[in-house]
N, C-alpha and C. Protein backbone atom coordinates (compact mmCIF):
# COMPACT_ATOMS: atom_id res chain seq x y z
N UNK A 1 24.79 75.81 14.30
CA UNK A 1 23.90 76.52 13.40
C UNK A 1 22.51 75.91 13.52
N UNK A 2 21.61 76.93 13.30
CA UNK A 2 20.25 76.02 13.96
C UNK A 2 19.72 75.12 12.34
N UNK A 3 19.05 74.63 12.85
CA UNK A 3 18.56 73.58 11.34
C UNK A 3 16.95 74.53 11.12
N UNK A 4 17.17 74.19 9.35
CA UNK A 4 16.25 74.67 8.56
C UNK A 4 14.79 73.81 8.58
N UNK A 5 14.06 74.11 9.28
CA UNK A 5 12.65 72.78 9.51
C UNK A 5 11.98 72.84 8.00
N UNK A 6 12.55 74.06 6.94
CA UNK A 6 11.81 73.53 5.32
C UNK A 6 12.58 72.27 4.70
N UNK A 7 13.74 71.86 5.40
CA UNK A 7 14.36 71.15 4.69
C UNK A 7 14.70 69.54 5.70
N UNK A 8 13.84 69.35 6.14
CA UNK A 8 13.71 68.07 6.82
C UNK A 8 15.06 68.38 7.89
N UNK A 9 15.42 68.95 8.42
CA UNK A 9 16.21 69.22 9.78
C UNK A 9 17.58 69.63 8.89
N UNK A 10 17.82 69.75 7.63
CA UNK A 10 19.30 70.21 7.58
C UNK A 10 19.59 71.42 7.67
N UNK A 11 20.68 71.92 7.76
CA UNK A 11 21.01 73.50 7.43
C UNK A 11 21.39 73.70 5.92
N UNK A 12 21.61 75.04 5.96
CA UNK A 12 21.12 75.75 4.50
C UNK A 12 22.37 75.16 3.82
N UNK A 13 24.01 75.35 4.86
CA UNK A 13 24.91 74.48 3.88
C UNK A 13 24.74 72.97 3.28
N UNK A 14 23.82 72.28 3.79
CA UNK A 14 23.60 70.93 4.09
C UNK A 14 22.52 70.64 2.89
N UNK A 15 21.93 71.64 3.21
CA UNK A 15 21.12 71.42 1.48
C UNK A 15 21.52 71.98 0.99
N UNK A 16 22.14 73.16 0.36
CA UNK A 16 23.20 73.58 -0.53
C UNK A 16 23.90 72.32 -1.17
N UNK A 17 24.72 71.33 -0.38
CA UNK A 17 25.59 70.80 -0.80
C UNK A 17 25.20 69.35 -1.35
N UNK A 18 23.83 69.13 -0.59
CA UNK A 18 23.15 67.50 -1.05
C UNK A 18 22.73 68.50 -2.90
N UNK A 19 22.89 69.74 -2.88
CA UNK A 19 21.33 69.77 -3.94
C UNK A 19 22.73 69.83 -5.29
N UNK A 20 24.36 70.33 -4.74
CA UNK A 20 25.54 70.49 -5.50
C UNK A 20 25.64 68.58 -5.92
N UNK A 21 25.17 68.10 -4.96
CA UNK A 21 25.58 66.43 -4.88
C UNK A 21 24.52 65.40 -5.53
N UNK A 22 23.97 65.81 -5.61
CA UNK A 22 22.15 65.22 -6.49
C UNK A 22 22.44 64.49 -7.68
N UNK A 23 23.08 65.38 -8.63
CA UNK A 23 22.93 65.25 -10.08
C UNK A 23 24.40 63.70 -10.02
N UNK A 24 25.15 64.56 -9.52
CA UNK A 24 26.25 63.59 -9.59
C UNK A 24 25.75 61.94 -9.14
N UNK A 25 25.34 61.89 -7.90
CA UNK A 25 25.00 60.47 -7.25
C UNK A 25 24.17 60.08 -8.27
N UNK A 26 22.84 60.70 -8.76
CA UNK A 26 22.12 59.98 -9.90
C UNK A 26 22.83 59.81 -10.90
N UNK A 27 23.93 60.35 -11.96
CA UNK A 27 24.59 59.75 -12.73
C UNK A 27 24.83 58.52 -12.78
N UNK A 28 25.51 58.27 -11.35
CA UNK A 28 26.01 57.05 -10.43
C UNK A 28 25.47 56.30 -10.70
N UNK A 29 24.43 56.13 -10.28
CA UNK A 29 23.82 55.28 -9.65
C UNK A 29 22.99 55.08 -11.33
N UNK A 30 22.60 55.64 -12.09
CA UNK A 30 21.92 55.66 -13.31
C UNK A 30 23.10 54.64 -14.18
N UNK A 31 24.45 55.15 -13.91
CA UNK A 31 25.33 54.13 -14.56
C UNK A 31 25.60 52.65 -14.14
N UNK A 32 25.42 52.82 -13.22
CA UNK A 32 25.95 51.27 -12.19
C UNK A 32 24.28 50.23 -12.28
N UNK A 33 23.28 51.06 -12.64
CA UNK A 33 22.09 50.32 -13.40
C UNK A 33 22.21 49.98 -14.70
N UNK A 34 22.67 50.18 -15.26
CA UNK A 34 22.91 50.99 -16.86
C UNK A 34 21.43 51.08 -17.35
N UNK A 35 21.42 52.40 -16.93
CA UNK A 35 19.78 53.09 -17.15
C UNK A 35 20.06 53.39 -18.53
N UNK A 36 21.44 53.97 -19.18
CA UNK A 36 21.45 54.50 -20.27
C UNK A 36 21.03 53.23 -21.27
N UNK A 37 20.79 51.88 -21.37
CA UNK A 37 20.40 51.27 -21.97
C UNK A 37 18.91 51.41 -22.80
N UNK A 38 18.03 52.22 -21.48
CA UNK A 38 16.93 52.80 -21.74
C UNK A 38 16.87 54.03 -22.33
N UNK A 39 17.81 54.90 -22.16
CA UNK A 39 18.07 56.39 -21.91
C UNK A 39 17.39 56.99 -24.09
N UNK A 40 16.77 57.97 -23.90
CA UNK A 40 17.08 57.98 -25.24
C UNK A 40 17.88 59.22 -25.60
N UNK A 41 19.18 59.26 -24.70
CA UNK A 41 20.00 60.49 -24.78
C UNK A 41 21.40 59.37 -25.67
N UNK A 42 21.84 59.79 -27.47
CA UNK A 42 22.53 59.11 -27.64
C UNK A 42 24.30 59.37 -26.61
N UNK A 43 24.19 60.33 -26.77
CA UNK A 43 25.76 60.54 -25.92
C UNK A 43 25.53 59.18 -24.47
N UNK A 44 24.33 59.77 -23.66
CA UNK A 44 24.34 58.12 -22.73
C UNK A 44 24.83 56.76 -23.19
N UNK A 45 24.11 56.43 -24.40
CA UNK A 45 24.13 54.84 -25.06
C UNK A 45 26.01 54.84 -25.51
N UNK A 46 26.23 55.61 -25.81
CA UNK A 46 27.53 55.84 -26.82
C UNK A 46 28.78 55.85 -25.60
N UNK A 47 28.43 55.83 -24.74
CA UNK A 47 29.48 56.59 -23.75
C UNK A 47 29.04 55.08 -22.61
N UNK A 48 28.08 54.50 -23.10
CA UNK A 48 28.01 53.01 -21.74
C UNK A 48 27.53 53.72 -20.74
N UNK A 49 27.24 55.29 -19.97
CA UNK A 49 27.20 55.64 -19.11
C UNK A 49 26.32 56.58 -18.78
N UNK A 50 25.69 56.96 -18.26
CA UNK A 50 25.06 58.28 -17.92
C UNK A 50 25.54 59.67 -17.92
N UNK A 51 25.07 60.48 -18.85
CA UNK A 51 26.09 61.59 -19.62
C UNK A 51 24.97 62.95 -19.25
N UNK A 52 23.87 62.93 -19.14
CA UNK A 52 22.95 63.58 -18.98
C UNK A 52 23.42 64.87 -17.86
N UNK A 53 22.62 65.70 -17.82
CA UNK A 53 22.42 66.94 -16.95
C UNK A 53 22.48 66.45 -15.54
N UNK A 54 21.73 65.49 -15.27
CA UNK A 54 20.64 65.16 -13.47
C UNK A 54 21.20 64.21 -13.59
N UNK A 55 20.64 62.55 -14.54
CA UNK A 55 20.56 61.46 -13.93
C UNK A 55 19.31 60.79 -14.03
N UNK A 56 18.13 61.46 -13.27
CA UNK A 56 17.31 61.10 -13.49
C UNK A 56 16.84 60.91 -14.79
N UNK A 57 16.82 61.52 -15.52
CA UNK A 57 16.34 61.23 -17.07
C UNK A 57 16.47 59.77 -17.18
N UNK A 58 17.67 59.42 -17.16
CA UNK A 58 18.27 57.69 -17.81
C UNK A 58 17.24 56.80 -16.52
N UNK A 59 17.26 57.26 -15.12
CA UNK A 59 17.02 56.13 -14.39
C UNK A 59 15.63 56.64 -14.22
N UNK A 60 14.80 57.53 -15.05
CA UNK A 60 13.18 57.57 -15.35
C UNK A 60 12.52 56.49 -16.53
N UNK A 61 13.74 56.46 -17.37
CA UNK A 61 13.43 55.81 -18.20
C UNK A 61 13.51 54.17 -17.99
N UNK A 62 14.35 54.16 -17.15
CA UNK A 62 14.49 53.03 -16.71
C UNK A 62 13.05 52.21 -16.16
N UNK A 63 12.47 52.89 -15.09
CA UNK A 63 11.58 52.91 -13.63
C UNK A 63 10.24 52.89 -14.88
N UNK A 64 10.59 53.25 -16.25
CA UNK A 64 9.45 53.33 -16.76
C UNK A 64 9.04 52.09 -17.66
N UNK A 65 9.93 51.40 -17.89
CA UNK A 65 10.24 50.45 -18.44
C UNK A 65 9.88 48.81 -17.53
N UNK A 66 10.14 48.96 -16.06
CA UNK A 66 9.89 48.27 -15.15
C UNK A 66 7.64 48.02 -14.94
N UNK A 67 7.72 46.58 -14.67
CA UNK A 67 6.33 46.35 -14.62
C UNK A 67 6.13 47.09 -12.81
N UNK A 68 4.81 47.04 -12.35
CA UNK A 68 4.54 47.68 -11.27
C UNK A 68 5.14 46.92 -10.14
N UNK A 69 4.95 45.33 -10.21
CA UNK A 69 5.70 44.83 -9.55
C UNK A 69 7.46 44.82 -9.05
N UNK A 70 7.91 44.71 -10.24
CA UNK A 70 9.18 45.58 -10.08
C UNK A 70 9.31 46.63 -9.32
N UNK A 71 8.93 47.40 -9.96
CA UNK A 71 9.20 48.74 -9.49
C UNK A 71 8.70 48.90 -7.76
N UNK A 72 7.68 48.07 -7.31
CA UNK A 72 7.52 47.71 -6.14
C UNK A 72 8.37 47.18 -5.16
N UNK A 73 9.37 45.74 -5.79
CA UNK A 73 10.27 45.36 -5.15
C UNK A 73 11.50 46.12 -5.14
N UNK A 74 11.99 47.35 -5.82
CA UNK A 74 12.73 47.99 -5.90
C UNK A 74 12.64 49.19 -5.20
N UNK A 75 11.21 49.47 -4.44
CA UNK A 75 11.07 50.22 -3.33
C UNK A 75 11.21 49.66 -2.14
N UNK A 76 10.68 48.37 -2.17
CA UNK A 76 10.97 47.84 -0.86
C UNK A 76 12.55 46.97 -0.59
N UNK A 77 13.15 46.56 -1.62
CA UNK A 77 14.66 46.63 -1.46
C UNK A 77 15.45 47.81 -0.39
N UNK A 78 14.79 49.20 -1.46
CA UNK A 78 15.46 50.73 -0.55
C UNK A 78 15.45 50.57 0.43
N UNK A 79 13.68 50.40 1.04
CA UNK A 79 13.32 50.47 2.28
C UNK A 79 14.67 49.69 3.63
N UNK A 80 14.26 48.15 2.74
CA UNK A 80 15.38 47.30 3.82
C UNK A 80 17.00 47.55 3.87
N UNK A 81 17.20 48.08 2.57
CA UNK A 81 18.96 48.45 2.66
C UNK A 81 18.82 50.10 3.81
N UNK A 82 17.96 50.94 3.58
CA UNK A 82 18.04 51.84 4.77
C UNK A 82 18.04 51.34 6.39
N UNK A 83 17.39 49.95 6.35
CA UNK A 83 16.88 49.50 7.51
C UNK A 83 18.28 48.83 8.00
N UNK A 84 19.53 48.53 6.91
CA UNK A 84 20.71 48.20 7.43
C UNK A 84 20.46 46.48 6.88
N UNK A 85 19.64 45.79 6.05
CA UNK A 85 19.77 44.47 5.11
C UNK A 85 20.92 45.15 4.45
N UNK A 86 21.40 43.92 4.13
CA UNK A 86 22.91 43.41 3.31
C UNK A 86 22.18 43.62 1.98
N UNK A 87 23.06 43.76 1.10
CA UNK A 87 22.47 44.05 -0.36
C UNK A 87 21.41 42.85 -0.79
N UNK A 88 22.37 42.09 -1.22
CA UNK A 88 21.40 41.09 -1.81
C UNK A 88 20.30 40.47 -1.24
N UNK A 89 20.97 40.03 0.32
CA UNK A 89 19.56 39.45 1.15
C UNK A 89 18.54 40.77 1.20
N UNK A 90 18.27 41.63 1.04
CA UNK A 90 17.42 43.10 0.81
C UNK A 90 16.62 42.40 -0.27
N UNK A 91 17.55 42.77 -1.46
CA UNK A 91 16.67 42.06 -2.86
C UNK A 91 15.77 40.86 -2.83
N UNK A 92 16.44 39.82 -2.20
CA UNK A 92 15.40 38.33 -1.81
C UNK A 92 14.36 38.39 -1.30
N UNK A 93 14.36 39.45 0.01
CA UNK A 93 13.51 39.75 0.77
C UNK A 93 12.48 40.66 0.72
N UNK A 94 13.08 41.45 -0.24
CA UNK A 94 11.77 42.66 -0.90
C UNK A 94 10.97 41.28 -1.88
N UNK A 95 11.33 40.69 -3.17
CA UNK A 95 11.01 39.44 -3.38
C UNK A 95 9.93 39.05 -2.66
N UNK A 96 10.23 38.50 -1.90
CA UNK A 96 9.34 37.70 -0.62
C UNK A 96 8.40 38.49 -0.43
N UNK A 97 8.46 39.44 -0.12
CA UNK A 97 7.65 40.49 0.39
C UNK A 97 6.46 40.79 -0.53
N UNK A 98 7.27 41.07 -1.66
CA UNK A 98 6.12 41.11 -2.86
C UNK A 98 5.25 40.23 -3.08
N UNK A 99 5.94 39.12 -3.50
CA UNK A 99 5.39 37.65 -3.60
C UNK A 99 3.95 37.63 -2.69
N UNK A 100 4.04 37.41 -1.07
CA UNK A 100 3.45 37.84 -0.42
C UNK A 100 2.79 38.48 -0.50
N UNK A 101 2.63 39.78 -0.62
CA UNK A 101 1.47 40.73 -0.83
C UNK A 101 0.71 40.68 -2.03
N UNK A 102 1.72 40.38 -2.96
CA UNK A 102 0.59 39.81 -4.33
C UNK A 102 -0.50 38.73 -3.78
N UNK A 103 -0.17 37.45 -3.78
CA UNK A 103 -0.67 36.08 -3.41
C UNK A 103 -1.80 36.74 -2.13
N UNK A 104 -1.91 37.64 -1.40
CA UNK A 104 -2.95 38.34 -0.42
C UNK A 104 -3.94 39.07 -1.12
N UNK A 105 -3.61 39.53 -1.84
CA UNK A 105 -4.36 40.45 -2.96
C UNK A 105 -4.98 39.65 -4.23
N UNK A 106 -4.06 38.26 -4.86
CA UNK A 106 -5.24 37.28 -5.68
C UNK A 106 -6.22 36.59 -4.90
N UNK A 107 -5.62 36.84 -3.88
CA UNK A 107 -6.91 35.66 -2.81
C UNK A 107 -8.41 36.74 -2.25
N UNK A 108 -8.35 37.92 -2.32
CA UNK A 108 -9.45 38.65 -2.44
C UNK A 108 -10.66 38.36 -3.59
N UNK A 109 -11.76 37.58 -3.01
CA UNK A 109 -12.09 37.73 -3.98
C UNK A 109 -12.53 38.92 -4.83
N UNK A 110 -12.65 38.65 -6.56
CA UNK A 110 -13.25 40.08 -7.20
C UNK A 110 -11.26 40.83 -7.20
N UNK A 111 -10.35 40.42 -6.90
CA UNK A 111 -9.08 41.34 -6.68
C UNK A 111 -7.74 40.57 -7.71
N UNK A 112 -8.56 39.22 -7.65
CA UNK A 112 -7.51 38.22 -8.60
C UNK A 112 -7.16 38.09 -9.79
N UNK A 113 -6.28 37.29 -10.40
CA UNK A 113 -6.10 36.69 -12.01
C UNK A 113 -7.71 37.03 -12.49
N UNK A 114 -8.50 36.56 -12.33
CA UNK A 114 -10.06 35.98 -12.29
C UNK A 114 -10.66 37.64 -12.61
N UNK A 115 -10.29 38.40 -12.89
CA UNK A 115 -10.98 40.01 -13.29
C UNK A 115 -10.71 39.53 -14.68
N UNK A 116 -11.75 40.48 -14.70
CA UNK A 116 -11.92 40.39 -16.68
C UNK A 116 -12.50 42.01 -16.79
């Protein structure tokens, strides 16, 4: 079947079935964070779990809750677990990474602690 080029190379069953599969994996993955800690859906809090429609809701609230840095090392975690890093060494290493790019960015001057 030829692939759909609106949908980054899949076919129409292929996104059909990621878009049937969406809500569920974010539940997932919203629970195994426990986003619902953040969530202000009570059935989430009440249930320990992600109860919501999507998913996203609980793990927005989450991402919203996170300082920029965070939420930085938690992109570049993704990045390295796609790249095939082991879980945790991923996490250390996004870490590092951050660390790093911060400490490059106070050393600018006019870019540091030192703004007012």
């Amino acid at each position: 079947m030829p692939r759909n080029p609106d949908h980054r190379g899949a076919t129409k069953e292929e996104f059909e079935r990621y878009q049937r599969e969406r809500p569920i994996m974010l539940r997932r993955v919203a629970t195994l964070m426990q986003c619902w800690r953040f969530c202000g859906r009570k059935d989430c809090r009440r249930a320990r779990a992600c109860s919501g429609p999507d998913g996203g809701e609980c793990a927005g609230k989450l991402m919203d809750c996170l300082s920029d840095e965070m939420r930085a090392t938690f992109r570049e975690a993704i990045r390295l677990r796609l790249a095939g890093v082991e879980g945790r060494e991923a996490w250390y290493e996004a870490e590092r990474r951050i660390a790093r790019h911060k400490a490059q960015i106070e050393a600018i001057p006019g870019m540091g602690q030192d703004r007012g």
